[in-house]
C-alpha atoms as a PDB file:
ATOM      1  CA  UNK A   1     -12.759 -40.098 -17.723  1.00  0.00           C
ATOM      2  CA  UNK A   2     -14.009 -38.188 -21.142  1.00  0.00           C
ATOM      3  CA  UNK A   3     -11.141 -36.201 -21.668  1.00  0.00           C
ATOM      4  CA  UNK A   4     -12.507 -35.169 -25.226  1.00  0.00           C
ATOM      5  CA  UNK A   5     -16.095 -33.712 -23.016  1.00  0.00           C
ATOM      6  CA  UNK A   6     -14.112 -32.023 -20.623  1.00  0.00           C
ATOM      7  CA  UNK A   7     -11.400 -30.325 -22.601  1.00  0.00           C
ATOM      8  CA  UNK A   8     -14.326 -29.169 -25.003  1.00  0.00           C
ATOM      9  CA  UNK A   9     -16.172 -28.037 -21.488  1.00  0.00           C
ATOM     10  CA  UNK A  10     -13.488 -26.473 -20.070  1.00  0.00           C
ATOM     11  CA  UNK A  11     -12.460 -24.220 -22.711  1.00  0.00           C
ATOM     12  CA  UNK A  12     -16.241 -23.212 -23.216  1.00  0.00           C
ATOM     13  CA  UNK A  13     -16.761 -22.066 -19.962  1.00  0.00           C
ATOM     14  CA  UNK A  14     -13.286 -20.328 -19.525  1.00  0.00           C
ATOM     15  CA  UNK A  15     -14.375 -18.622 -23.061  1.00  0.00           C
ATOM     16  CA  UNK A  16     -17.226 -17.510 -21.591  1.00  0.00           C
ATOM     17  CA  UNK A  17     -16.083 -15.642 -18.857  1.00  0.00           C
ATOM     18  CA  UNK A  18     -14.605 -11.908 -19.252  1.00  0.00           C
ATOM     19  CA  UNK A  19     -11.803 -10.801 -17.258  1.00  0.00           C
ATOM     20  CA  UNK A  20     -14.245  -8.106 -15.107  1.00  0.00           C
ATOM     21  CA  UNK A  21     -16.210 -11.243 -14.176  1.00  0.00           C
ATOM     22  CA  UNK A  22     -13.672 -12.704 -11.903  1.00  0.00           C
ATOM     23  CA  UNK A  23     -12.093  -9.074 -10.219  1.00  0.00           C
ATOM     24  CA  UNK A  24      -9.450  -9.041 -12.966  1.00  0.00           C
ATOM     25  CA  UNK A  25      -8.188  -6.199 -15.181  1.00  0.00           C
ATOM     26  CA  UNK A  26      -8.858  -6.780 -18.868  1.00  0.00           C
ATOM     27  CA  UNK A  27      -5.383  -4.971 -19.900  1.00  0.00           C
ATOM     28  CA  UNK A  28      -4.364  -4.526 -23.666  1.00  0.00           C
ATOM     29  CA  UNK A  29      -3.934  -6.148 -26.909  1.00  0.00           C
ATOM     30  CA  UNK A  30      -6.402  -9.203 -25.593  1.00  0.00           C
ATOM     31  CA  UNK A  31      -7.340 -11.562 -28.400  1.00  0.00           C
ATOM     32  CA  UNK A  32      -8.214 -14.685 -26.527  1.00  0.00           C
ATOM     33  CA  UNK A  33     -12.031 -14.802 -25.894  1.00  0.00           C
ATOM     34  CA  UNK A  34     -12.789 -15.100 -21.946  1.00  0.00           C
ATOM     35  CA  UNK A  35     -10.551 -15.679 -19.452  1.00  0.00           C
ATOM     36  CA  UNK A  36      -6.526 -17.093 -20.709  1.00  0.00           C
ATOM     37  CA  UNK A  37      -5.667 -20.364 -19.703  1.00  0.00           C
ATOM     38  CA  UNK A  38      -2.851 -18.928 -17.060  1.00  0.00           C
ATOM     39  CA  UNK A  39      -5.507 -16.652 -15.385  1.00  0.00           C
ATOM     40  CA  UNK A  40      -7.804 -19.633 -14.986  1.00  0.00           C
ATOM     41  CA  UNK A  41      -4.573 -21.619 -13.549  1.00  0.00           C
ATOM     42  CA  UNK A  42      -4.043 -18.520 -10.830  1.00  0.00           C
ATOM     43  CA  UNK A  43      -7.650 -18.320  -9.927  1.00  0.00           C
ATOM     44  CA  UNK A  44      -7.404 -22.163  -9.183  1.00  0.00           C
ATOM     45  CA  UNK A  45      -4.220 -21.768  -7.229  1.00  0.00           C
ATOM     46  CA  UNK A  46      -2.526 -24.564  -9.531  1.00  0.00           C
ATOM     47  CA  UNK A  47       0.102 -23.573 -12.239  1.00  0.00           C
ATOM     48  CA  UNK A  48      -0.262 -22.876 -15.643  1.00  0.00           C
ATOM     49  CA  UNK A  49       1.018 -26.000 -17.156  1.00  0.00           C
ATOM     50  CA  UNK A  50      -0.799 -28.408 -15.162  1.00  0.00           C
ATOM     51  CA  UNK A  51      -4.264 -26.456 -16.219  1.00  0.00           C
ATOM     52  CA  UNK A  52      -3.443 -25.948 -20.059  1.00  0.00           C
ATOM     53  CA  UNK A  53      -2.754 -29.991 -19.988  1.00  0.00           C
ATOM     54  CA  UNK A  54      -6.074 -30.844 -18.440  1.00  0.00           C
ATOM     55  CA  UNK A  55      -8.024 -28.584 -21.155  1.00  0.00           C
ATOM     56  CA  UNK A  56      -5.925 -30.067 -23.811  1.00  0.00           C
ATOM     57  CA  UNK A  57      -6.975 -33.575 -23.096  1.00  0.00           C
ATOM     58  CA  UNK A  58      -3.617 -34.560 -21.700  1.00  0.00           C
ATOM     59  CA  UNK A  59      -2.356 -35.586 -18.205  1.00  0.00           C
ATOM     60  CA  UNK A  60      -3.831 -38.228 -15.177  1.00  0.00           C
ATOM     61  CA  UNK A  61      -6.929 -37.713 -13.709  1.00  0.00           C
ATOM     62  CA  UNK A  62      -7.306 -34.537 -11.218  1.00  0.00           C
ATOM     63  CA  UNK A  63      -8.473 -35.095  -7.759  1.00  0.00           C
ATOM     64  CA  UNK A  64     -11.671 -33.911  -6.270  1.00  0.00           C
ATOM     65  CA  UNK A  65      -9.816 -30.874  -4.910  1.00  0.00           C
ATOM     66  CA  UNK A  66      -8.598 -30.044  -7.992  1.00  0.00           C
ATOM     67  CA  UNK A  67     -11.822 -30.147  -9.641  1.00  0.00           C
ATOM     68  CA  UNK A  68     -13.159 -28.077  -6.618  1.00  0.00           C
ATOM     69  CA  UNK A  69     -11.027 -24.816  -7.309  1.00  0.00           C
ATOM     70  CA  UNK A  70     -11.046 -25.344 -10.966  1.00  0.00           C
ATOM     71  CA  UNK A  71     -15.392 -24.889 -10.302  1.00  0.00           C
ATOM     72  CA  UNK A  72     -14.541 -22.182  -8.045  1.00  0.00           C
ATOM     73  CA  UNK A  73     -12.188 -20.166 -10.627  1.00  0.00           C
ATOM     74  CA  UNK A  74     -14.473 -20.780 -13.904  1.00  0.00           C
ATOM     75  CA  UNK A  75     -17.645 -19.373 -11.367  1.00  0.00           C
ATOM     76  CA  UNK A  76     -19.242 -22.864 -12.268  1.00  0.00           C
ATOM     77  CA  UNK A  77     -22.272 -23.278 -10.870  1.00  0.00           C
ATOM     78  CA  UNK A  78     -23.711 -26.162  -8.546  1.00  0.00           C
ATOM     79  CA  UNK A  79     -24.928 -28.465 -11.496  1.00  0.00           C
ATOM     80  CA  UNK A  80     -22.164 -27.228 -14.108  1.00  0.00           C
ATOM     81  CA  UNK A  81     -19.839 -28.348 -10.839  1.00  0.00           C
ATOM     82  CA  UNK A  82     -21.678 -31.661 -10.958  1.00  0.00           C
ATOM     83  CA  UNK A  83     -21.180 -32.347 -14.776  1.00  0.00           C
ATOM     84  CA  UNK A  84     -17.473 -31.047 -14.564  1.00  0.00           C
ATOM     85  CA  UNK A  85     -16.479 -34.028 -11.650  1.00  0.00           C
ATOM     86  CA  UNK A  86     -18.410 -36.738 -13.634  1.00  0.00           C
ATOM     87  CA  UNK A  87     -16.940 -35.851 -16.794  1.00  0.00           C
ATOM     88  CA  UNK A  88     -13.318 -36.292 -14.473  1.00  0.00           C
ATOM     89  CA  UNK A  89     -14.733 -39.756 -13.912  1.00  0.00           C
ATOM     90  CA  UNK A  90     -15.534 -39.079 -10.289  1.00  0.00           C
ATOM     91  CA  UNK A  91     -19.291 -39.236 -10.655  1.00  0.00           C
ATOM     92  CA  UNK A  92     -21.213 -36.475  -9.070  1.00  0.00           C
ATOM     93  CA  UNK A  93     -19.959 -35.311  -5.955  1.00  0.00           C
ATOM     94  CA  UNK A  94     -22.065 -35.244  -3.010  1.00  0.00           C
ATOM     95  CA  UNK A  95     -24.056 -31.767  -1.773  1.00  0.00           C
ATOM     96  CA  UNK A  96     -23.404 -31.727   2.047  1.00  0.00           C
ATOM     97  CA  UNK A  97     -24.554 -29.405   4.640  1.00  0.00           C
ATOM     98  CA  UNK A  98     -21.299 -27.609   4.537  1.00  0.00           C
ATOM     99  CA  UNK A  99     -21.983 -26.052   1.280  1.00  0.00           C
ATOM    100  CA  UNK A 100     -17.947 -26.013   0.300  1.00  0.00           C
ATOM    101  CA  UNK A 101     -18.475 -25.128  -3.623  1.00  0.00           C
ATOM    102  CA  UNK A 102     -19.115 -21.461  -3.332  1.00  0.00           C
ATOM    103  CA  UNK A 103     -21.805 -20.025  -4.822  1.00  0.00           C
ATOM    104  CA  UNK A 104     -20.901 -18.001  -8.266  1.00  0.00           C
ATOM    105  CA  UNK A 105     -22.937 -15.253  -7.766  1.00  0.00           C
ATOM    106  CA  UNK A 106     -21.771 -14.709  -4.021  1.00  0.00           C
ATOM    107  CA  UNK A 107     -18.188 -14.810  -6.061  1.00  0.00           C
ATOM    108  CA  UNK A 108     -19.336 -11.795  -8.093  1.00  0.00           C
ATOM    109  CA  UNK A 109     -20.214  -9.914  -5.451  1.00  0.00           C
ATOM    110  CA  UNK A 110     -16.729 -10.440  -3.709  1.00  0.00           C
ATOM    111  CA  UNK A 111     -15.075  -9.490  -6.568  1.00  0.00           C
ATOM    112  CA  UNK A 112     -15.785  -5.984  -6.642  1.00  0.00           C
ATOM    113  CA  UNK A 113     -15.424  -4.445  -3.539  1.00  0.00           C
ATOM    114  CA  UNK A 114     -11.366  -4.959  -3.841  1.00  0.00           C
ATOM    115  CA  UNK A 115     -10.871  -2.281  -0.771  1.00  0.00           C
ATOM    116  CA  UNK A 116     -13.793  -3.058   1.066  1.00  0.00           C
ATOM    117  CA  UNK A 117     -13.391  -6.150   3.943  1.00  0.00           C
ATOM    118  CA  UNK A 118     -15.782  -9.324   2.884  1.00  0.00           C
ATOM    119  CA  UNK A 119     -15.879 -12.491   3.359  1.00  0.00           C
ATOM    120  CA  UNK A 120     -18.187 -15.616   2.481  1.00  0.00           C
ATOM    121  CA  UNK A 121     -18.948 -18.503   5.004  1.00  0.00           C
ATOM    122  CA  UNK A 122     -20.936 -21.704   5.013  1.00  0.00           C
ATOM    123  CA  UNK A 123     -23.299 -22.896   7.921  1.00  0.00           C
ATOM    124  CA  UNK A 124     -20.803 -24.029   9.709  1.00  0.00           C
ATOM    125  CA  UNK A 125     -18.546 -20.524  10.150  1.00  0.00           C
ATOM    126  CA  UNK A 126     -15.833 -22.186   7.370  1.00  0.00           C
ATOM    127  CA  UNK A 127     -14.370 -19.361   5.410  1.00  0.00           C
ATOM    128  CA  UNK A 128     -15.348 -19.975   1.410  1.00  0.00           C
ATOM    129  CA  UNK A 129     -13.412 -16.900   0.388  1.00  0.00           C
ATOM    130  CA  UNK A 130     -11.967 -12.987   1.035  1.00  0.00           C
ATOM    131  CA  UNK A 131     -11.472  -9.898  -0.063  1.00  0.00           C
ATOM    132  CA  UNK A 132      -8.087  -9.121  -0.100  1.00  0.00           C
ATOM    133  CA  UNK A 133      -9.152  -6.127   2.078  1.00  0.00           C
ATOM    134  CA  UNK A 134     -10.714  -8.837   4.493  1.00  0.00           C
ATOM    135  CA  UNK A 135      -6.999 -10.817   4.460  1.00  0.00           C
ATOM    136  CA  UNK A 136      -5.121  -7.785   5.390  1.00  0.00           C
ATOM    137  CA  UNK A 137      -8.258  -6.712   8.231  1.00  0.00           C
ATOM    138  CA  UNK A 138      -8.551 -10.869   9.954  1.00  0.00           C
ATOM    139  CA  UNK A 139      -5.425 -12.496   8.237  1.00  0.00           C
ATOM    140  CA  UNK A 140      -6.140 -15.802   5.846  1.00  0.00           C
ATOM    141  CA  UNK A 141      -9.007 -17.536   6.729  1.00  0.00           C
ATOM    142  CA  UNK A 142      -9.552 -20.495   3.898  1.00  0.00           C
ATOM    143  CA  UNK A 143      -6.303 -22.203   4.282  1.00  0.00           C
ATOM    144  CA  UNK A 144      -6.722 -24.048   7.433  1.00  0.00           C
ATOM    145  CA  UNK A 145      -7.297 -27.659   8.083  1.00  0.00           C
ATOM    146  CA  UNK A 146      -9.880 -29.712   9.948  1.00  0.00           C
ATOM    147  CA  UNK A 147     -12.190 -27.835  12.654  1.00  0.00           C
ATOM    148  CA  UNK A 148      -9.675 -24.679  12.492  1.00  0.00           C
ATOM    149  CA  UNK A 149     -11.788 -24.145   9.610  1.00  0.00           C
ATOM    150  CA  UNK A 150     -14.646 -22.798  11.528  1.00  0.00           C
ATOM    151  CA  UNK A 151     -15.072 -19.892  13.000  1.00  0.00           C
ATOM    152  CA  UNK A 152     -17.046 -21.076  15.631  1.00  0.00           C
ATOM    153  CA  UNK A 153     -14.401 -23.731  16.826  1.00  0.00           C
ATOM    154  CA  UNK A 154     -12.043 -21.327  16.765  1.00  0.00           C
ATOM    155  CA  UNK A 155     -13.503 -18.527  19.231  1.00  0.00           C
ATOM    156  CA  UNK A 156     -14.015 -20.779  21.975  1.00  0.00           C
ATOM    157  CA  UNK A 157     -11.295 -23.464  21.052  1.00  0.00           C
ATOM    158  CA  UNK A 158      -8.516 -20.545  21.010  1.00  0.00           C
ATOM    159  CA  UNK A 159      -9.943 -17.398  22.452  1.00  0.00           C
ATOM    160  CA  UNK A 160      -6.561 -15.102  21.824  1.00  0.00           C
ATOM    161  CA  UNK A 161      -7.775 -14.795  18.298  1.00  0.00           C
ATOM    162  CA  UNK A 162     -10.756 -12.683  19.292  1.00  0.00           C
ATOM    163  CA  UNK A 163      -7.747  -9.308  19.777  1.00  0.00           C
ATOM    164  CA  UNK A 164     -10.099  -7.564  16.962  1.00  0.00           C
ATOM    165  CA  UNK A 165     -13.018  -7.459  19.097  1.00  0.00           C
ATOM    166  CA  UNK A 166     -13.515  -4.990  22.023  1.00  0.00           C
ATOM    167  CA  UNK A 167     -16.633  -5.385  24.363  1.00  0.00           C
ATOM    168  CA  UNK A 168     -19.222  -5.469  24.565  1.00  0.00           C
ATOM    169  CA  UNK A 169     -18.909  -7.150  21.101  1.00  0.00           C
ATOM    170  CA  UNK A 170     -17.093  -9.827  22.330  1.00  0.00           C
ATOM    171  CA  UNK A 171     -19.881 -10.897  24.181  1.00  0.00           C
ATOM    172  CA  UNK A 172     -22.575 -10.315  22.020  1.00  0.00           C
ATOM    173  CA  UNK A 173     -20.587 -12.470  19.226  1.00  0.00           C
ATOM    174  CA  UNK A 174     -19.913 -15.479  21.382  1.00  0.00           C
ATOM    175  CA  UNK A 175     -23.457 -15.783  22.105  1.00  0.00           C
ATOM    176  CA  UNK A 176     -24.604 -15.235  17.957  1.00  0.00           C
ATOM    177  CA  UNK A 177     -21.788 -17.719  16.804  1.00  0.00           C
ATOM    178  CA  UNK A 178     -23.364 -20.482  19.530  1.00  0.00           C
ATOM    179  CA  UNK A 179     -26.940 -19.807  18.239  1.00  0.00           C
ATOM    180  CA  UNK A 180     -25.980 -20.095  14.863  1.00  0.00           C
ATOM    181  CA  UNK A 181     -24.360 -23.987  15.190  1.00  0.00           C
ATOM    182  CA  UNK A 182     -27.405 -24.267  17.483  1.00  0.00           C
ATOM    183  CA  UNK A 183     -29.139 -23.838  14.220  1.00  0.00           C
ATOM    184  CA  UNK A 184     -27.225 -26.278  12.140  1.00  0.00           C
ATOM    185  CA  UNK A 185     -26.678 -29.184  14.902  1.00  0.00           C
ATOM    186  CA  UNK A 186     -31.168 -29.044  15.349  1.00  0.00           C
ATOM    187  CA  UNK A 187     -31.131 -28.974  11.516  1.00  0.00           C
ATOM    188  CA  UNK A 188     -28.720 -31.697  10.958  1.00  0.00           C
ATOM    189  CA  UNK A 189     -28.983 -34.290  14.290  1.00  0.00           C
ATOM    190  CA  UNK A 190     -26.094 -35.803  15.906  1.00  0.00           C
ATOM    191  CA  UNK A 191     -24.474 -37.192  13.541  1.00  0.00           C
ATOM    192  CA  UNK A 192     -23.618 -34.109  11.596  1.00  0.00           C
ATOM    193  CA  UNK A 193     -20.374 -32.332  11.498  1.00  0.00           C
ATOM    194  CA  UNK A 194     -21.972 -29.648  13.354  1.00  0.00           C
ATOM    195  CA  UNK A 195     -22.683 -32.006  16.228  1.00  0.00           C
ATOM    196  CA  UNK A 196     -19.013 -32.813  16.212  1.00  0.00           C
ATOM    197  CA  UNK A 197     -18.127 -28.889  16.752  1.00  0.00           C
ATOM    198  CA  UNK A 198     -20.463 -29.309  19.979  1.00  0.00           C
ATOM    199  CA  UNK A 199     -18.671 -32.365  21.152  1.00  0.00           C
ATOM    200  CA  UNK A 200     -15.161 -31.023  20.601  1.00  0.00           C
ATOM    201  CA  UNK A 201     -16.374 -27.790  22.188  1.00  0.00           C
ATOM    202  CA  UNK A 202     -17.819 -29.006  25.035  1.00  0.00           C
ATOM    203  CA  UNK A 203     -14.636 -30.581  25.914  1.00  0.00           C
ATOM    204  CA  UNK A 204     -11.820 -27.551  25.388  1.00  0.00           C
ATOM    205  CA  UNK A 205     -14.161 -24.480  26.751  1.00  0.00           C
ATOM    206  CA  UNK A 206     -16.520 -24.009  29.726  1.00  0.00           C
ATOM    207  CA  UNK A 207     -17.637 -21.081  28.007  1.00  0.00           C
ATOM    208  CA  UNK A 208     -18.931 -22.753  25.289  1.00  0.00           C
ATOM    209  CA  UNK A 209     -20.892 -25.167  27.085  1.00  0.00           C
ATOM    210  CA  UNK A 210     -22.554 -22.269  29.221  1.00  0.00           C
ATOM    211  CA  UNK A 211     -23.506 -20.741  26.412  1.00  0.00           C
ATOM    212  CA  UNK A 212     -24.790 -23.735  24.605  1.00  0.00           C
ATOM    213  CA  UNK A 213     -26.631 -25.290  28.108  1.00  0.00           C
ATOM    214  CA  UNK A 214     -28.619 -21.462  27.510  1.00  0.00           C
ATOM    215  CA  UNK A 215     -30.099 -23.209  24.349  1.00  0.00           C
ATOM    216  CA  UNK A 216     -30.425 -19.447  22.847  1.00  0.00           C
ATOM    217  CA  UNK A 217     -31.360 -19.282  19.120  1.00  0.00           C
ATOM    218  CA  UNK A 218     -32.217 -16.054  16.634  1.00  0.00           C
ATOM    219  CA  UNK A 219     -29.152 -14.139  18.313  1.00  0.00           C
ATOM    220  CA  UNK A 220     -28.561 -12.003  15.348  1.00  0.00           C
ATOM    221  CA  UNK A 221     -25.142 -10.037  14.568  1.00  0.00           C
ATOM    222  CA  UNK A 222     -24.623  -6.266  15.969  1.00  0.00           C
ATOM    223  CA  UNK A 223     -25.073  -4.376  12.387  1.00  0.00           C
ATOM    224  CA  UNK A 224     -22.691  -2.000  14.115  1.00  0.00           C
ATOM    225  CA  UNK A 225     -18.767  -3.189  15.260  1.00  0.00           C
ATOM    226  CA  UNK A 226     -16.384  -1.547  17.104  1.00  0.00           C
ATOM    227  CA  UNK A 227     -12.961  -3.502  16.157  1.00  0.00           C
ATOM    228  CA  UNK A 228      -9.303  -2.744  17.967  1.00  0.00           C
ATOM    229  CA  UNK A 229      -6.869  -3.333  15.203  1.00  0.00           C
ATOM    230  CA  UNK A 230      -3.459  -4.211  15.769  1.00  0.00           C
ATOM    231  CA  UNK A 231      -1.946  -1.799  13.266  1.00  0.00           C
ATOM    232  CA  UNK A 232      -4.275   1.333  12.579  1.00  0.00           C
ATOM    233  CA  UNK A 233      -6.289   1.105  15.883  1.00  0.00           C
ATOM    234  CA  UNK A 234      -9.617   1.466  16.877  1.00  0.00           C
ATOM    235  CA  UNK A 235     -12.512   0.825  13.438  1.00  0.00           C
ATOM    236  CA  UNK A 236     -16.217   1.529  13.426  1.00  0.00           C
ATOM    237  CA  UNK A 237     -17.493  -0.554  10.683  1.00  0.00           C
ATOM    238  CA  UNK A 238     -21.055  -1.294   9.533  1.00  0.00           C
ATOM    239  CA  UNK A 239     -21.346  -5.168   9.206  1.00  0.00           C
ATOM    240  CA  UNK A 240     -24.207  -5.953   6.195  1.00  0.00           C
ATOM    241  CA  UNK A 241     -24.821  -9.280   6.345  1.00  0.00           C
ATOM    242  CA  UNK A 242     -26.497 -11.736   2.749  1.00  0.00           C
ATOM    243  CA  UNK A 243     -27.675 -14.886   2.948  1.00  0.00           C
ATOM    244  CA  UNK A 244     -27.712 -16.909   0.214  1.00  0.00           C
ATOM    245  CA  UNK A 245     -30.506 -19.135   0.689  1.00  0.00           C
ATOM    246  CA  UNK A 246     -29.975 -22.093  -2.263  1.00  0.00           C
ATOM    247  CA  UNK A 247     -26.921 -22.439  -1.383  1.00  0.00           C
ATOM    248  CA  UNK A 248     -26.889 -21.962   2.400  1.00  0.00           C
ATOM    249  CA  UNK A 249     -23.470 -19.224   2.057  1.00  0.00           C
ATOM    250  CA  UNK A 250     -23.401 -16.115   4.088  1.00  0.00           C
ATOM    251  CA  UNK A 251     -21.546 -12.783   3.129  1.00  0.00           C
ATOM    252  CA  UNK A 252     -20.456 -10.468   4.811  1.00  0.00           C
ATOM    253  CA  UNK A 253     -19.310  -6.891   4.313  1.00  0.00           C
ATOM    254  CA  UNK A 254     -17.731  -4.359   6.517  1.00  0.00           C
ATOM    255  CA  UNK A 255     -18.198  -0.492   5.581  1.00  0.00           C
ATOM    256  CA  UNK A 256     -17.439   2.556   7.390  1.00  0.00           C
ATOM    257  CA  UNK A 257     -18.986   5.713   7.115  1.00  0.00           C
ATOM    258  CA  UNK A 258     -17.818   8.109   4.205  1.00  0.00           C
ATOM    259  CA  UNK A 259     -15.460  10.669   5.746  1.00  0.00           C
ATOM    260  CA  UNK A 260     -14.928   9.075   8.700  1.00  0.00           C
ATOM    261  CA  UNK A 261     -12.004   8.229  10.807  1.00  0.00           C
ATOM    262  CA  UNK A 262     -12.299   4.989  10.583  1.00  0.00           C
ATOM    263  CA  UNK A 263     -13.095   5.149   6.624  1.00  0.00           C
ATOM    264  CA  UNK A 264      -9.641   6.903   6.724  1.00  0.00           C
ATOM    265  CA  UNK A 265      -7.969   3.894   8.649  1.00  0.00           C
ATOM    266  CA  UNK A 266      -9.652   1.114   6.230  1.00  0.00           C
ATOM    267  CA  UNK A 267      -8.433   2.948   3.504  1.00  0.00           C
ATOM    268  CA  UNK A 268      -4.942   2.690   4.785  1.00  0.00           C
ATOM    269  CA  UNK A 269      -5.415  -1.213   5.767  1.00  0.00           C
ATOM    270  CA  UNK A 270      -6.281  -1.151   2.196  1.00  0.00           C
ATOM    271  CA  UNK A 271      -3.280   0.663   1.403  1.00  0.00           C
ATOM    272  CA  UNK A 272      -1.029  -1.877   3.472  1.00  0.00           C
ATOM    273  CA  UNK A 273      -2.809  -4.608   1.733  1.00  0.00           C
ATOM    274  CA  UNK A 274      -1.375  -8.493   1.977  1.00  0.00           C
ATOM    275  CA  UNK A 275       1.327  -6.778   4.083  1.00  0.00           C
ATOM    276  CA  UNK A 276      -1.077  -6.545   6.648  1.00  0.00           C
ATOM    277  CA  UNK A 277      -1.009 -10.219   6.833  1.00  0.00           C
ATOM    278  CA  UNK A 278       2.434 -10.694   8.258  1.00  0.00           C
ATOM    279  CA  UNK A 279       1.010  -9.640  11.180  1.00  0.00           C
ATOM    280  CA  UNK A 280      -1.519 -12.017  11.979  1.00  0.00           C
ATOM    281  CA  UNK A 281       1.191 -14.823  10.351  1.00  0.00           C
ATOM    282  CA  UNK A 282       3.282 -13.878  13.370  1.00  0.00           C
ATOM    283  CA  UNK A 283       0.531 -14.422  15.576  1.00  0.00           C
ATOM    284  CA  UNK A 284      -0.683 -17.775  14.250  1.00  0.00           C
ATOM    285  CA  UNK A 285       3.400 -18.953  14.484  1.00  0.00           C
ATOM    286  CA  UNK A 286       3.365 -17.731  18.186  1.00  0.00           C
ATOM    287  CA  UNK A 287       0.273 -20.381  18.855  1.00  0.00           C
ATOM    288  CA  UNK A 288       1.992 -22.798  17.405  1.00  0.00           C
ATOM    289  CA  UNK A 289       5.546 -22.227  19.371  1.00  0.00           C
ATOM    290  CA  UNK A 290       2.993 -22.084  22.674  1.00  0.00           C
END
């Protein structure tokens, strides 16, 4: 581990970044160039004094997941990423078809529209990151473990957590979220971790395998979604959809019309913000009790 390169890399690249880079307000009397070292630490999710001991040249050796948010908070990018987990003395991590390290740029886009719902996924439906807008709309998405992580699992694995979605949308995205690990599992053979979605799939949901026996491909999202939301009702959002081809990441962003009554009912979501989340909390606890 070169704890002399990567305290020296560290601090360059939190230097470097300005506090409107990363969604944050710059606020007064701010003499430290780029980002401070406790605004790094909450961007990582990891506290203060474990982060200002790693820069300083002090403390064990982080773990890979450690390293990952750190790359996610400083916006590092895939080979900055690389050279950050070598310098740990982990050697350079390798790039798999699940894209995991999000893509800076996709992280710049997120971190403006702070009322608008967005989130970023990788080819397999796994939830990179969201808006806080997005949190209060769906609940949180990137804290979940094993194949809960995807999307697609999820749908057919559990299909009470579709309540957002009204028909014919329903339909319409059961058949575009089987295409798309169509996609990946051709892509990536059956050995992938896409191929292991199938095979767990095929097992918990006749649905699935109906779909997937249809061998459909190219089903593309609706760009228009009718949503029945638990707390201000019935949304019409426009769902804009950008791929990011390098890294294989997919955002997406849900607008409403200016003036509208849904526009009037995101804005409120927006209003309730992370309380919003309590509700779909309460739902996640009554899976669990069932």
């Amino acid at each position: 581990m070169e704890y002399g390169e990567l305290s020296d890399f560290l601090r360059k690249r939190r230097e470097a970044l300005q506090p409107e880079d990363v969604g944050m307000p710059r606020g007064r009397r701010r003499r430290t160039p780029g980002l401070r070292r406790e605004e790094v630490a909450a961007l990582a999710s990891m506290s203060t004094d474990y982060y200002s001991r790693l820069e300083g040249g002090r403390g064990p050796q982080p773990s890979v997941e450690m390293l990952g948010s750190i790359a996610r908070a400083l916006r590092l990018t895939l080979e900055e990423r690389d050279h950050l987990f070598v310098l740990a003395g982990h050697g350079v991590p390798p790039r798999t078809t699940r894209a995991c390290h999000v893509d800076p740029g996709m992280l710049r886009i997120m971190d403006r529209p702070r009322d608008t719902p967005a989130l970023l996924l990788n080819r397999c439906g796994e939830t990179l990151a969201q808006t806080p807008a997005h949190v209060a709309f769906a609940g949180e998405q990137t804290n979940r473990e094993g194949m809960d992580r995807s999307e697609i699992y999820r749908w057919f694995a559990d299909p009470s957590g579709r309540v957002l979605y009204q028909e014919p949308d329903r339909t319409n995205h059961s058949r575009m979220l089987v295409s798309m690990l169509r996609g990946v599992f051709t892509a990536d053979g059956p050995k992938s971790y896409a191929a292991s979605i199938v095979r767990a799939l095929q097992k918990l949901s006749p649905e699935f395998t109906e779909l997937w026996e249809r061998h459909e491909v190219g089903v593309t999202h609706s760009r228009t979604k009718r949503f029945d939301h638990p707390v201000v009702g019935e949304l019409e959002l426009y769902c804009e959809v950008i791929d990011n081809r390098d890294q294989q990441q997919t955002l997406v962003v849900f607008t409403a019309a200016p003036g509208s009554e849904s526009a009037e009912r995101l804005q409120l979501l927006t209003v309730l913000g992370t309380n919003e989340g309590n509700f779909w909390k309460g739902l996640a606890g009554a899976k669990t009790e069932s």
